[in-house]
C-alpha atoms as a PDB file:
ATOM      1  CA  UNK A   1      68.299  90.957 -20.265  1.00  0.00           C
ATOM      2  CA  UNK A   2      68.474  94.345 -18.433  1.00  0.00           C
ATOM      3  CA  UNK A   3      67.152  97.630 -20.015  1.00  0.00           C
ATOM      4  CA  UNK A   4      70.250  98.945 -20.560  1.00  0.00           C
ATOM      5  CA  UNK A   5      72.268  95.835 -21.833  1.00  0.00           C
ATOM      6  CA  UNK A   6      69.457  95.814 -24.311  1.00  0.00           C
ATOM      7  CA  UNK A   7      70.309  99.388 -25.087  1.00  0.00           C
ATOM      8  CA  UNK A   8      73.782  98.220 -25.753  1.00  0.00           C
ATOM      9  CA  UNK A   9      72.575  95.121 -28.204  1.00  0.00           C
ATOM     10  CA  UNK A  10      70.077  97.009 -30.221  1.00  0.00           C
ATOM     11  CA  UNK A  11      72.981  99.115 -31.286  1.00  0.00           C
ATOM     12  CA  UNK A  12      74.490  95.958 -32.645  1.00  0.00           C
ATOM     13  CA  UNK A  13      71.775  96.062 -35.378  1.00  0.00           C
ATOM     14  CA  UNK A  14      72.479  99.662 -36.197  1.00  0.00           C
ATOM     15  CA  UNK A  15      75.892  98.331 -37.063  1.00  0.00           C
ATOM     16  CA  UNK A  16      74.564  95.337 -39.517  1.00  0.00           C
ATOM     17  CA  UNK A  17      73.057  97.245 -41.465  1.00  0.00           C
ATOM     18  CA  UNK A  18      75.973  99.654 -41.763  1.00  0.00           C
ATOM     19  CA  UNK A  19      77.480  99.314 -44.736  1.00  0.00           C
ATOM     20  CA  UNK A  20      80.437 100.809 -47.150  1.00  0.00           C
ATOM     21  CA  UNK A  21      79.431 103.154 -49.890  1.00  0.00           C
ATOM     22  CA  UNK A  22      76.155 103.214 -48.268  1.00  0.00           C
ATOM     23  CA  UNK A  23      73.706 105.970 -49.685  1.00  0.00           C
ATOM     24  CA  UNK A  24      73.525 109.242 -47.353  1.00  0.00           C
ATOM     25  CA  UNK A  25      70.512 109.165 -46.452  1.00  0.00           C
ATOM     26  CA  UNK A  26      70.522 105.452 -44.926  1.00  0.00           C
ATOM     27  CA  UNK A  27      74.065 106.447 -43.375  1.00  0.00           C
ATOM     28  CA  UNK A  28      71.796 109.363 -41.843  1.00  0.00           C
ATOM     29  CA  UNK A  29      69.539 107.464 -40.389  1.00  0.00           C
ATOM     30  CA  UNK A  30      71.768 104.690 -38.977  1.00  0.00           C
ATOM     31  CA  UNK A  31      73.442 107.454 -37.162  1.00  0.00           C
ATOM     32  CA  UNK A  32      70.272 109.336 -35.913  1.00  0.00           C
ATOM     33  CA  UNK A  33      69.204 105.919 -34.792  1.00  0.00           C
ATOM     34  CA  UNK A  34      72.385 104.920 -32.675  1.00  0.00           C
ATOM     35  CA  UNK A  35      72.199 108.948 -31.287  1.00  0.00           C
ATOM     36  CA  UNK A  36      68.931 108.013 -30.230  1.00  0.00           C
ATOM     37  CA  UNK A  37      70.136 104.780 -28.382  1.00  0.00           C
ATOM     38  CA  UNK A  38      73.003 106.704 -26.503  1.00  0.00           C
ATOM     39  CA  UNK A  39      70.931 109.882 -26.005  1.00  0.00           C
ATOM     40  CA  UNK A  40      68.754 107.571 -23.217  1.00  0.00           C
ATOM     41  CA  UNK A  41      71.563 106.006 -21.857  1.00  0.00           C
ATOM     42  CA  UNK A  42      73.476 109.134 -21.494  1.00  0.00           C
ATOM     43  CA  UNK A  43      70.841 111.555 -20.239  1.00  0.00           C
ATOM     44  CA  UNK A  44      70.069 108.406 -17.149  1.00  0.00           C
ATOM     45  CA  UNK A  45      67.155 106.999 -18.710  1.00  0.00           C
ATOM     46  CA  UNK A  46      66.731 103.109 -19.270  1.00  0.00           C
ATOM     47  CA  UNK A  47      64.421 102.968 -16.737  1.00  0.00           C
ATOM     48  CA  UNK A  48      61.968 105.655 -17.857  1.00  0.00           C
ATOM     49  CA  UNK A  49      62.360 103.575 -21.272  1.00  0.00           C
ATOM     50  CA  UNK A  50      61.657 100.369 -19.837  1.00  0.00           C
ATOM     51  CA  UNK A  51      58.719 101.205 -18.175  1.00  0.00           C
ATOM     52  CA  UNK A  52      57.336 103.305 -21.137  1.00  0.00           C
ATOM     53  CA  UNK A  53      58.098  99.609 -23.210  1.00  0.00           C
ATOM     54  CA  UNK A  54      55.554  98.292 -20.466  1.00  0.00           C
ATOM     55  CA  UNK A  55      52.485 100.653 -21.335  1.00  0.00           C
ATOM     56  CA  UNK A  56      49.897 101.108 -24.034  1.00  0.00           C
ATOM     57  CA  UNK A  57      50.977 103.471 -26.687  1.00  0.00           C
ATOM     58  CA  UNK A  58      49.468 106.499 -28.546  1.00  0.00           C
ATOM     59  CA  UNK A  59      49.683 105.637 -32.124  1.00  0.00           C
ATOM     60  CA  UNK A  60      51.212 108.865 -33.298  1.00  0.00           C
ATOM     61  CA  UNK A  61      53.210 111.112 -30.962  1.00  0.00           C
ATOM     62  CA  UNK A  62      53.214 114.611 -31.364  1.00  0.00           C
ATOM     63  CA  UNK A  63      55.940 116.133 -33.054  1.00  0.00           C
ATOM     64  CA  UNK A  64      54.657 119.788 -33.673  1.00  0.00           C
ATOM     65  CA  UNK A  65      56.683 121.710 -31.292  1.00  0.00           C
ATOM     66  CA  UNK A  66      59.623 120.944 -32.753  1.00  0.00           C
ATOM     67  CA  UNK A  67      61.292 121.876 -36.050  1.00  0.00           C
ATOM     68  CA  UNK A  68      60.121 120.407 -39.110  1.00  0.00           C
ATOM     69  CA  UNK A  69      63.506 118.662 -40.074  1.00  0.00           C
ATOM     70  CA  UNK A  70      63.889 116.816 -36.528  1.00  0.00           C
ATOM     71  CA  UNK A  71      60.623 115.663 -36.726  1.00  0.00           C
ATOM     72  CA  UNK A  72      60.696 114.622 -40.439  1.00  0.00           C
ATOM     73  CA  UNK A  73      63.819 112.570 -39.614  1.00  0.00           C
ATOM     74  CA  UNK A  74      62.011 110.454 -37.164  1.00  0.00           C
ATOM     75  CA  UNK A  75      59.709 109.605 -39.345  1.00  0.00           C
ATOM     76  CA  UNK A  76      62.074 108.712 -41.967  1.00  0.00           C
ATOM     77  CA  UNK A  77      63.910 106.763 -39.087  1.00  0.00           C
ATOM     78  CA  UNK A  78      61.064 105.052 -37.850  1.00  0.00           C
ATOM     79  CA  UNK A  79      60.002 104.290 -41.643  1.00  0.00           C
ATOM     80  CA  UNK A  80      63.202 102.620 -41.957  1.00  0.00           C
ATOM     81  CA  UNK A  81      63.438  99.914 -39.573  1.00  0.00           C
ATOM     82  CA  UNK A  82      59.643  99.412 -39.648  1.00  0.00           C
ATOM     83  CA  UNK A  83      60.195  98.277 -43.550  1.00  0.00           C
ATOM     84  CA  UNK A  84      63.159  96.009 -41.642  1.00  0.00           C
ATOM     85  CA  UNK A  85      60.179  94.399 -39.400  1.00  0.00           C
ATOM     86  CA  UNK A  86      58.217  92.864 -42.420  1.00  0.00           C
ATOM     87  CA  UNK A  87      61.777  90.622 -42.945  1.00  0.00           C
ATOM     88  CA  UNK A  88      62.240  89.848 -40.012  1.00  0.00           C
ATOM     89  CA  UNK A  89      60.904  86.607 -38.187  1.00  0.00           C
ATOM     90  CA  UNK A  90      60.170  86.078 -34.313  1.00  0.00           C
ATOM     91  CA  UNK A  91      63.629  86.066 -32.402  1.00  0.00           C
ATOM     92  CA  UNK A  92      66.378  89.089 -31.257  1.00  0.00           C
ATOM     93  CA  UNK A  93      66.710  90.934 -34.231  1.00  0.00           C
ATOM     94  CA  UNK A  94      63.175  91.395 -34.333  1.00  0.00           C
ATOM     95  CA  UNK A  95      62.576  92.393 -30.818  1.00  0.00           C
ATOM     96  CA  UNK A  96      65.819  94.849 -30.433  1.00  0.00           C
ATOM     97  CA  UNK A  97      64.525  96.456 -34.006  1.00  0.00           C
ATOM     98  CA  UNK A  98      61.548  97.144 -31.678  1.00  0.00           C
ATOM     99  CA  UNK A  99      63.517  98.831 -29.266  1.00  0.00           C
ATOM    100  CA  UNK A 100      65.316 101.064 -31.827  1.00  0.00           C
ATOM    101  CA  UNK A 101      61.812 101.789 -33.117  1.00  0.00           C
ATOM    102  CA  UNK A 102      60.309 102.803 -29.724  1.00  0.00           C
ATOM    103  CA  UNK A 103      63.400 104.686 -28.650  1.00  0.00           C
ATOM    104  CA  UNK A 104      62.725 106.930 -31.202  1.00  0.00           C
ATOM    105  CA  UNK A 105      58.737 107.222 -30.439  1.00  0.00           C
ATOM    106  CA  UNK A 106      59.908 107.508 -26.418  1.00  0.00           C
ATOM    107  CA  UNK A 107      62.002 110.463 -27.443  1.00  0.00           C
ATOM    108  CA  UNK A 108      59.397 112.335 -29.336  1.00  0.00           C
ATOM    109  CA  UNK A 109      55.903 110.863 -26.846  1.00  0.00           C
ATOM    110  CA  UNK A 110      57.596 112.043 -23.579  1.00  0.00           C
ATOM    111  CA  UNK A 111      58.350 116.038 -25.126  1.00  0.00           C
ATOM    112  CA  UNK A 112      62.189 115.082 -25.978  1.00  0.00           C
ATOM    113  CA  UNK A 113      62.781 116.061 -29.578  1.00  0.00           C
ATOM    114  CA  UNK A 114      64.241 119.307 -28.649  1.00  0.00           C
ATOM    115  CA  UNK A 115      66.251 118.188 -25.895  1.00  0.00           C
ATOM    116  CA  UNK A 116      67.437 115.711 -28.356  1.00  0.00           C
ATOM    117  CA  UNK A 117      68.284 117.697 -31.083  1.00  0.00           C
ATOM    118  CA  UNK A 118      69.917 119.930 -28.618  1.00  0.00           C
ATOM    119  CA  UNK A 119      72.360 116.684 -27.299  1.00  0.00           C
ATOM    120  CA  UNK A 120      73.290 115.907 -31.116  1.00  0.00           C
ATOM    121  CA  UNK A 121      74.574 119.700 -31.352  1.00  0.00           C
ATOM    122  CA  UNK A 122      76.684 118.794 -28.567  1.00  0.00           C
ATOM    123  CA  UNK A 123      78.088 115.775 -30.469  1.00  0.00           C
ATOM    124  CA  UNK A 124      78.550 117.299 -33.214  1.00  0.00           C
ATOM    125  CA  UNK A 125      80.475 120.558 -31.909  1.00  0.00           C
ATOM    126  CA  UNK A 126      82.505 118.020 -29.730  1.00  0.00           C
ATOM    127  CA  UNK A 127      81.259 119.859 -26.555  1.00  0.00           C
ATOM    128  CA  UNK A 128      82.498 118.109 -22.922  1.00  0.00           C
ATOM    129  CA  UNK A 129      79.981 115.557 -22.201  1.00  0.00           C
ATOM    130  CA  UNK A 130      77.002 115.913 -20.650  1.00  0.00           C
ATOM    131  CA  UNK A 131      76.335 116.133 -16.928  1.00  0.00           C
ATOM    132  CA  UNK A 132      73.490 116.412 -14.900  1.00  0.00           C
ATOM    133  CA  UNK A 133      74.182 117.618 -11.322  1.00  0.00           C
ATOM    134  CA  UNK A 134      77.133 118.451  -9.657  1.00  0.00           C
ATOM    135  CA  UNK A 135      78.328 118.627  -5.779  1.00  0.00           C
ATOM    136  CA  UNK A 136      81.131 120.048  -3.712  1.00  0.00           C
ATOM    137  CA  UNK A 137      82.186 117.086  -1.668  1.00  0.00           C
ATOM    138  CA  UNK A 138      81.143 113.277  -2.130  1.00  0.00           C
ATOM    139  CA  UNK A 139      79.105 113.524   0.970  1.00  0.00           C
ATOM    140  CA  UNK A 140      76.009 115.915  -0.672  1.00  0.00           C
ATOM    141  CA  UNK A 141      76.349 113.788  -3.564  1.00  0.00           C
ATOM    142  CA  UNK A 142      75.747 110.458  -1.966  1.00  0.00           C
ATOM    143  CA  UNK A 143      72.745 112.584   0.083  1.00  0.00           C
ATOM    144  CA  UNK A 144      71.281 113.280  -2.903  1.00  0.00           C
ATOM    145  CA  UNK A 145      71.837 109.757  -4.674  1.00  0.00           C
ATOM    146  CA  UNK A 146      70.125 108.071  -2.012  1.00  0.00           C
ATOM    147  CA  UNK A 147      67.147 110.250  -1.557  1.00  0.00           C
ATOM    148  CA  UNK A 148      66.272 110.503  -5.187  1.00  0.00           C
ATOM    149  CA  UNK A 149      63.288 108.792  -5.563  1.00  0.00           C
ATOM    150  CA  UNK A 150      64.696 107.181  -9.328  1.00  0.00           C
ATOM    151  CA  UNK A 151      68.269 107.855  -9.880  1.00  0.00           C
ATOM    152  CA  UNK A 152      69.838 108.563 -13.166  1.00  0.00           C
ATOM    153  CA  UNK A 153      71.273 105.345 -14.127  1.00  0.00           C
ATOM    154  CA  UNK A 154      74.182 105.790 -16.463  1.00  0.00           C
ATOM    155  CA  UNK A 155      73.882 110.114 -16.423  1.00  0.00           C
ATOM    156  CA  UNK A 156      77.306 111.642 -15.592  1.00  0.00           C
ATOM    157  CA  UNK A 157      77.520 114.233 -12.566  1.00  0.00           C
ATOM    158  CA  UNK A 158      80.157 115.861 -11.134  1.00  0.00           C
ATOM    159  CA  UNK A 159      81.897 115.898  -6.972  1.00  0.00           C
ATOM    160  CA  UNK A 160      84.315 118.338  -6.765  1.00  0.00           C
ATOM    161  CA  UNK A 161      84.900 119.085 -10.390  1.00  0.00           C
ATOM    162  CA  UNK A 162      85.705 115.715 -11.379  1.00  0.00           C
ATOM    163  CA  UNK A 163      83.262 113.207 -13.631  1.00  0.00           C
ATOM    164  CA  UNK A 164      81.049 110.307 -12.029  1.00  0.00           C
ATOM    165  CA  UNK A 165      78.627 108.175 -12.897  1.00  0.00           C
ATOM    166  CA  UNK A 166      75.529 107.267 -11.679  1.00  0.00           C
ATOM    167  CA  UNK A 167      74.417 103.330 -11.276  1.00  0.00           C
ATOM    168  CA  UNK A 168      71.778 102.442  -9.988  1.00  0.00           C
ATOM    169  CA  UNK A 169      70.098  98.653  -9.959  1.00  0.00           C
ATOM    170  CA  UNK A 170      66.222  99.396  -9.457  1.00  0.00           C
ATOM    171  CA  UNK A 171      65.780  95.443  -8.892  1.00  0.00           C
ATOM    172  CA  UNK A 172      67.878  95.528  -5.395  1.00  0.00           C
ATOM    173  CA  UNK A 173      67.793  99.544  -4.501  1.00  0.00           C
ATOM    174  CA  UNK A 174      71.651  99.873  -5.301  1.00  0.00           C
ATOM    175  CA  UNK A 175      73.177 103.048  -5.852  1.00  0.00           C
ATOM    176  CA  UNK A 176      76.775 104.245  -6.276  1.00  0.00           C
ATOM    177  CA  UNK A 177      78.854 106.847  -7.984  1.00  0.00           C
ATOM    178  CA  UNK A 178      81.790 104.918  -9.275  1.00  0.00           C
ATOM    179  CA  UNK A 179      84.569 107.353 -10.817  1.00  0.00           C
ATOM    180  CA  UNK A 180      84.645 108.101 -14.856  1.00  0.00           C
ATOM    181  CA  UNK A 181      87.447 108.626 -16.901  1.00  0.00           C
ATOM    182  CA  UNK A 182      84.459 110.366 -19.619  1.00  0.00           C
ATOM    183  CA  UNK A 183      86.645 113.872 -18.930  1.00  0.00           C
ATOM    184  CA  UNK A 184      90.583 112.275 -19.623  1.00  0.00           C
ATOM    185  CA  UNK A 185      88.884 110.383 -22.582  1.00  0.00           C
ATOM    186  CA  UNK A 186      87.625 113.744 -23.885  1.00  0.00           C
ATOM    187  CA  UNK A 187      90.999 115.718 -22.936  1.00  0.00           C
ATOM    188  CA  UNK A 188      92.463 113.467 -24.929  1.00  0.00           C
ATOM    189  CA  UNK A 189      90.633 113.273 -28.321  1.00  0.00           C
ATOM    190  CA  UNK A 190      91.021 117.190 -28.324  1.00  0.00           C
ATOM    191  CA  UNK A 191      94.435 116.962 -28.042  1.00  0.00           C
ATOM    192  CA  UNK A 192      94.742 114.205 -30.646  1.00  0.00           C
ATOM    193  CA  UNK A 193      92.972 116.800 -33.098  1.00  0.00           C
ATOM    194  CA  UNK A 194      94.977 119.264 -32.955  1.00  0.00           C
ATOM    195  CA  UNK A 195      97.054 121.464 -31.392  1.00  0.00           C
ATOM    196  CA  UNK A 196      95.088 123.446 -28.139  1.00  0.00           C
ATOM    197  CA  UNK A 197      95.826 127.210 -28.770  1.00  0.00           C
ATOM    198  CA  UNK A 198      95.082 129.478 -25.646  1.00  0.00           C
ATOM    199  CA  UNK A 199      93.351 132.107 -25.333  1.00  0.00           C
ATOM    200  CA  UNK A 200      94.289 133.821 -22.663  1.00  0.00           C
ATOM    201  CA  UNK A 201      97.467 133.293 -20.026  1.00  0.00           C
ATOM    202  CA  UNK A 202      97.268 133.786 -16.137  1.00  0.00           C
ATOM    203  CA  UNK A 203     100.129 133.530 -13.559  1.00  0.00           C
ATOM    204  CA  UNK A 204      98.015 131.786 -10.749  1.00  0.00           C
ATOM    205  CA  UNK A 205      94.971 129.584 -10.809  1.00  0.00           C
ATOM    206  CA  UNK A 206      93.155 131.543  -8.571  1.00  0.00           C
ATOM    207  CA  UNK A 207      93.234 134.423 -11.375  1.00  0.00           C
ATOM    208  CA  UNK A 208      91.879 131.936 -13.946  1.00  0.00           C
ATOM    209  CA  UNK A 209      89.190 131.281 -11.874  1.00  0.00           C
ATOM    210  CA  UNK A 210      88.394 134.562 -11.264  1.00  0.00           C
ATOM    211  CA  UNK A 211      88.168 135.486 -15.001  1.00  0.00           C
ATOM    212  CA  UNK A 212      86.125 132.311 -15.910  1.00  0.00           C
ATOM    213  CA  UNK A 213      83.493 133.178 -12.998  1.00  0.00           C
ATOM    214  CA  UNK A 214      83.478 136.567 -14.411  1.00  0.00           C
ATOM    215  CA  UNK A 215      82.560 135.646 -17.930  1.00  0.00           C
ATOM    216  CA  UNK A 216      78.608 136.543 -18.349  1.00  0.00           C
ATOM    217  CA  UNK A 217      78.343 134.416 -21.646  1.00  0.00           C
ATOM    218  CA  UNK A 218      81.243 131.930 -21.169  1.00  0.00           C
ATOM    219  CA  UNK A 219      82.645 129.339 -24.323  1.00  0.00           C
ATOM    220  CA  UNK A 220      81.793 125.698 -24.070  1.00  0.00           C
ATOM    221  CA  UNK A 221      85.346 125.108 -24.200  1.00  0.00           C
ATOM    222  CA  UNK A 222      88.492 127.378 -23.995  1.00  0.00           C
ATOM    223  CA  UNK A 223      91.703 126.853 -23.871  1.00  0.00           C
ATOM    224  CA  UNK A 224      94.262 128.940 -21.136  1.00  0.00           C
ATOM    225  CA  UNK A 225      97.567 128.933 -19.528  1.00  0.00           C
ATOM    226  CA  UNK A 226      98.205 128.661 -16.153  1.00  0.00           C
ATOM    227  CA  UNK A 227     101.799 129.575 -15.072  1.00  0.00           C
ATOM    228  CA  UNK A 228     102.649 128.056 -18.396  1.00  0.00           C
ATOM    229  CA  UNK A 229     100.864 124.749 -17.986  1.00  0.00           C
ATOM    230  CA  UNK A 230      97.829 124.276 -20.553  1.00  0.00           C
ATOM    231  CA  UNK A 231      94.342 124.484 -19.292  1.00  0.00           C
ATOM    232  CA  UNK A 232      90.843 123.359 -20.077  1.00  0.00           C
ATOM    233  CA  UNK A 233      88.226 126.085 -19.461  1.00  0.00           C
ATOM    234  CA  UNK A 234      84.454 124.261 -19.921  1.00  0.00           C
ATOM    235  CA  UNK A 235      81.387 125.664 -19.034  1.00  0.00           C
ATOM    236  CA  UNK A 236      78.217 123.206 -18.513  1.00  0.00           C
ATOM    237  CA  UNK A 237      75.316 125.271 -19.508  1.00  0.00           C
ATOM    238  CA  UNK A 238      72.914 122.332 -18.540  1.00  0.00           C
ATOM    239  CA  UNK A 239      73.853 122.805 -14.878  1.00  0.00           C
ATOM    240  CA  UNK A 240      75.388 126.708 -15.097  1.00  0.00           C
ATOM    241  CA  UNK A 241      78.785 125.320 -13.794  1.00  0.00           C
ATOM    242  CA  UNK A 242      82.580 126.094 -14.895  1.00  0.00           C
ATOM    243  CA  UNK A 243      85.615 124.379 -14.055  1.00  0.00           C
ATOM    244  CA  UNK A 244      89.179 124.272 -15.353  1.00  0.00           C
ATOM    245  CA  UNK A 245      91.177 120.768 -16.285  1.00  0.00           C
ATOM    246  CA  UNK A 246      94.607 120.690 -16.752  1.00  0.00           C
ATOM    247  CA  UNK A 247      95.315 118.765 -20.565  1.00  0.00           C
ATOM    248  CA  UNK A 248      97.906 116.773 -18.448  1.00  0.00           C
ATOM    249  CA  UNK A 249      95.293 114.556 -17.196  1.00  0.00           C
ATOM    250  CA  UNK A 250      95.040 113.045 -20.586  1.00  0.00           C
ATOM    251  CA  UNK A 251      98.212 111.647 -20.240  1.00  0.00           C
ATOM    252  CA  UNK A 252      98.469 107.744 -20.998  1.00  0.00           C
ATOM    253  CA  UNK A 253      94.755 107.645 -22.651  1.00  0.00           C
ATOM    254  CA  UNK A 254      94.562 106.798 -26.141  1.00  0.00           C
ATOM    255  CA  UNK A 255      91.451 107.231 -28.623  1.00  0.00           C
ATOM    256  CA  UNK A 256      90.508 103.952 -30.072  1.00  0.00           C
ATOM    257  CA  UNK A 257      88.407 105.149 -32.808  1.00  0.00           C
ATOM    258  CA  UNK A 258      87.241 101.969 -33.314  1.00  0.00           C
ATOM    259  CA  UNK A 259      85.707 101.578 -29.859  1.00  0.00           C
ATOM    260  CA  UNK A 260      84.719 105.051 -29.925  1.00  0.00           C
ATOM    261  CA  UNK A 261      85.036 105.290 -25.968  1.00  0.00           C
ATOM    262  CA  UNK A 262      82.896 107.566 -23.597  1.00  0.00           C
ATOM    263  CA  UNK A 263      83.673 111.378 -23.995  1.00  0.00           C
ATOM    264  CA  UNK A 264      85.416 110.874 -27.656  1.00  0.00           C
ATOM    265  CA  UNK A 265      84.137 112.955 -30.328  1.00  0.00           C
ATOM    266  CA  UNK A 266      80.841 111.383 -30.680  1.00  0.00           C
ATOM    267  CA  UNK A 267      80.161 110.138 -27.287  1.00  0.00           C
ATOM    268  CA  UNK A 268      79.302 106.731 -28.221  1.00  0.00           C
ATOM    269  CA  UNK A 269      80.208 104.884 -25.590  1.00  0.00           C
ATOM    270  CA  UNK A 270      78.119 103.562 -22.255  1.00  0.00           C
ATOM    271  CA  UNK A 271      79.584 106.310 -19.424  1.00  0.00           C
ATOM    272  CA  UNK A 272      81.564 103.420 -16.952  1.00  0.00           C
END
């Protein structure tokens, strides 16, 4: 099974153990734990994982640089499905418990905590999903996708504005940047929420540009008009860039909560 199909199946034992009327601090974990699962997939690293699987371990990562309630959690994480292990007999369940166990020590052994608790602010503030490069034309973007040394399978980036992904297969060297609806997924679930309420009001695109390249601390999100057509302002601190989406290209999508799809709420989703 590939790295990051067994990403995908581990979360299926985050889910059996899910259960109605559960206690909060089990429905805490379980959630920490799938956050963990999505925050490698997300962030382009099933590789890195895979071949951290591969090596000796440190018993005990380090956790001191970051704050006591993160690291506490991981512990109390780890705790849990490590009591699940002594159940459990050779087979699947037992190996992808393993993997939700060492995504959680790969997060804190290779420095990640903070990044991490950084991504579940995101989440939780419903901020556009995370990107991690973006380009002007397609051209500099397949440049740099072929001369990275160890591509970000599964990361988001951006050409021209608009979301990507990158997939990469490290067994035969391929690499594209197939197209991802993660941006009209996320219009949409903001729109489903409630109504967007702009901020400000400009008669020409060109003006809103100018006042979103002119903001020194720009929002995450903001909503504007633009010759009476609504707007998404979004700012990606992780790669200082801003852009503006018109809501109409959530048009036709529809939030399966169920499914939780790429760019909803919680981001649960594999990016496609």
């Amino acid at each position: 099974m590939k790295i990051y199909d067994t990403l995908d199946e581990a979360q299926r034992i985050i889910g059996q153990h899910w259960k109605e009327g559960q206690s909060p601090e089990q429905e805490q974990v379980l959630e920490f734990a799938r956050d963990a699962l999505f925050f490698i997939s997300s962030t382009g690293q099933p590789y890195l994982f895979e071949d951290y699987r591969k090596q000796p371990q440190a018993e005990s990562p380090s956790r001191a640089s970051v704050p006591t309630s993160t690291a506490e959690l991981v512990r109390r994480t780890e705790g849990f499905f490590e009591q699940l292990l002594h159940g459990l007999q050779p087979g699947e369940e037992r190996e992808l418990t393993l993997v939700i166990i060492d995504a959680l020590r790969f997060i804190a052994s290779t420095g990640q905590l903070a990044d991490f608790e950084s991504y579940l602010q995101e989440l939780d503030a419903h901020e556009p999903p995370r990107v991690v490069a973006s380009f002007d034309t397609r051209e500099q973007a397949e440049r740099w996708l072929k001369s990275h040394p160890s591509p970000p399978h599964c990361a988001h980036i951006l050409i021209a504005g608009r979301y990507h992904t990158v997939a990469y297969e490290r067994a035969t060297n391929g690499r594209y940047l197939p197209a991802s609806r993660a941006l009209e997924y996320y219009l949409a679930s903001l729109e489903e929420g409630s109504a967007p309420a702009a901020g400000a009001s400009f008669e020409t695109r060109e003006e809103a540009d100018a006042w979103l390249r002119a903001q020194s601390a720009p929002p995450k999100r903001a909503w504007v008009l633009i010759s009476g057509e609504t707007y998404l302002a979004i700012y990606h601190p992780h790669i200082n860039y801003r852009a503006l989406y018109p809501l109409s290209m959530a048009d036709g999508y529809v939030i399966n909560t169920e499914m939780e799809p790429e760019g909803s709420p919680r981001g649960r989703s594999q990016p496609s």
